[in-house]
C-alpha atoms as a PDB file:
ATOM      1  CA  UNK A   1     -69.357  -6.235 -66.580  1.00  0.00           C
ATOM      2  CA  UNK A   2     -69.794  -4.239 -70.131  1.00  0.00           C
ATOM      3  CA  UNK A   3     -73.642  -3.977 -70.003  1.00  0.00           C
ATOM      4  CA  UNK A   4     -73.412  -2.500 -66.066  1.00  0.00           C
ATOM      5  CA  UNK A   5     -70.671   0.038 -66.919  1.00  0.00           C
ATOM      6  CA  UNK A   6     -72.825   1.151 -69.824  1.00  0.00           C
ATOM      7  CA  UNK A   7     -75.714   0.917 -68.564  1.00  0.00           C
ATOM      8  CA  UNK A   8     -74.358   3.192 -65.135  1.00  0.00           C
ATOM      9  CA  UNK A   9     -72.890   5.575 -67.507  1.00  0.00           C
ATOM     10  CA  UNK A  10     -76.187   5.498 -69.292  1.00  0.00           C
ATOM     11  CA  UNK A  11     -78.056   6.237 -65.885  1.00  0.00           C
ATOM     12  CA  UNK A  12     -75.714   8.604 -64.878  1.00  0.00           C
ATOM     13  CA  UNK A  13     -76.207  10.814 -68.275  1.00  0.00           C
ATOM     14  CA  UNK A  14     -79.761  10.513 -68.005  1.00  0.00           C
ATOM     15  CA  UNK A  15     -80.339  11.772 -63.985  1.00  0.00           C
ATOM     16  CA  UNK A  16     -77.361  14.684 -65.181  1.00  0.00           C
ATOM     17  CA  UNK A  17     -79.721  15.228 -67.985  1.00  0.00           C
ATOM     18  CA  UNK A  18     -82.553  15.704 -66.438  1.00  0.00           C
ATOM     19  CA  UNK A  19     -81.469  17.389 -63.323  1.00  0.00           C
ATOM     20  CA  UNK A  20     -79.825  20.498 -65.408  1.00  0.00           C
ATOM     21  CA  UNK A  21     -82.928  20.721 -67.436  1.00  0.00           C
ATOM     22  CA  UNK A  22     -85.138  21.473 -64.331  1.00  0.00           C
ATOM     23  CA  UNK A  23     -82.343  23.671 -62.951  1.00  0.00           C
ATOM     24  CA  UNK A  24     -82.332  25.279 -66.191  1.00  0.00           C
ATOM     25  CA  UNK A  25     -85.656  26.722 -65.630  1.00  0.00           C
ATOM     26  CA  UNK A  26     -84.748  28.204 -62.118  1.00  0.00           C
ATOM     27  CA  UNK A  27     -81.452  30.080 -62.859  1.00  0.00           C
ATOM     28  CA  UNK A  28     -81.411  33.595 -63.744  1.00  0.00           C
ATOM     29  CA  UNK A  29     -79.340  34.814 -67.077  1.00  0.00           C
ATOM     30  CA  UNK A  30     -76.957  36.432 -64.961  1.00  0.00           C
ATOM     31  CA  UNK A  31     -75.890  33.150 -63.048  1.00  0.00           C
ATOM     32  CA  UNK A  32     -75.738  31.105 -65.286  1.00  0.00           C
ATOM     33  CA  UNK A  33     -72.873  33.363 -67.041  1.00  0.00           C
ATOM     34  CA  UNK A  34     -71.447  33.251 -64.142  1.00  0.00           C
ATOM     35  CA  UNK A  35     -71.183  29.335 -64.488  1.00  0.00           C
ATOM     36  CA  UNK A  36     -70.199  29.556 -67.439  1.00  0.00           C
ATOM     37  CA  UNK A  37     -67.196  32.012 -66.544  1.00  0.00           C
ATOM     38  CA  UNK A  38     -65.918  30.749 -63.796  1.00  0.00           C
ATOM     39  CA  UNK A  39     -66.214  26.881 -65.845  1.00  0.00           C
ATOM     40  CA  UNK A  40     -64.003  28.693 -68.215  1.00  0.00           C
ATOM     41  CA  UNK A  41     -61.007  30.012 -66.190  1.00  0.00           C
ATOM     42  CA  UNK A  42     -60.651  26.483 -64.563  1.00  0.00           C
ATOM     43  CA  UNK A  43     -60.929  24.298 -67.668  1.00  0.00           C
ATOM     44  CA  UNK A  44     -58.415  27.204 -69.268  1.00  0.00           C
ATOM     45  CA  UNK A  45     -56.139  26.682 -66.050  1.00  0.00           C
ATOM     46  CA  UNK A  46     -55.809  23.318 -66.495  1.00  0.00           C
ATOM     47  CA  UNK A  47     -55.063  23.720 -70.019  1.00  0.00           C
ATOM     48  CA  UNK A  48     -52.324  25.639 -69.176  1.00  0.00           C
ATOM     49  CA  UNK A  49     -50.634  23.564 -66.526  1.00  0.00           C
ATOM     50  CA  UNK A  50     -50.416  20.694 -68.541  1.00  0.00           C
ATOM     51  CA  UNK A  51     -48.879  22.590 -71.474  1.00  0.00           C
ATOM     52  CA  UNK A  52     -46.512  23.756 -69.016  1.00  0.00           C
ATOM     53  CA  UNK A  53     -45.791  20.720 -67.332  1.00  0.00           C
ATOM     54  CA  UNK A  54     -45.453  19.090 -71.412  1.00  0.00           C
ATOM     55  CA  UNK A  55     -43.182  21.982 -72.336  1.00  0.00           C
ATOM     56  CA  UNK A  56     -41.368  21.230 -68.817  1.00  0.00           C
ATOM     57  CA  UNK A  57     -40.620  17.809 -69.651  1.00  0.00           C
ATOM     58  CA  UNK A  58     -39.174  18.392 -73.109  1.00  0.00           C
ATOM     59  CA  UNK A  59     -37.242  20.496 -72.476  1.00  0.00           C
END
């Protein structure tokens, strides 16, 4: 059961990997900070909602 979760997450890395580097090649600049921004505000939003909801629940 160990080796096949490892060796799925292993896979999984590897076809990620690989699939972003020949993406990489056929994104412009401009799109790719556009990724990047829009990765931002939604990793930030959840940030935010659970220190809210943590703040919510102590006090």
């Amino acid at each position: 059961m160990l080796c096949g979760v490892f060796l799925g997450s292993a896979a999984w890395w590897l076809c990620l990997s690989g699939l972003t580097a020949v993406l990489r090649k056929k994104m412009s600049v401009s799109f790719m900070r556009g990724i990047s921004a829009v990765s931002a505000v939604v990793i930030g939003t959840f940030g935010l909602v659970q220190v809210f909801t943590g703040l919510r629940d102590v006090f």
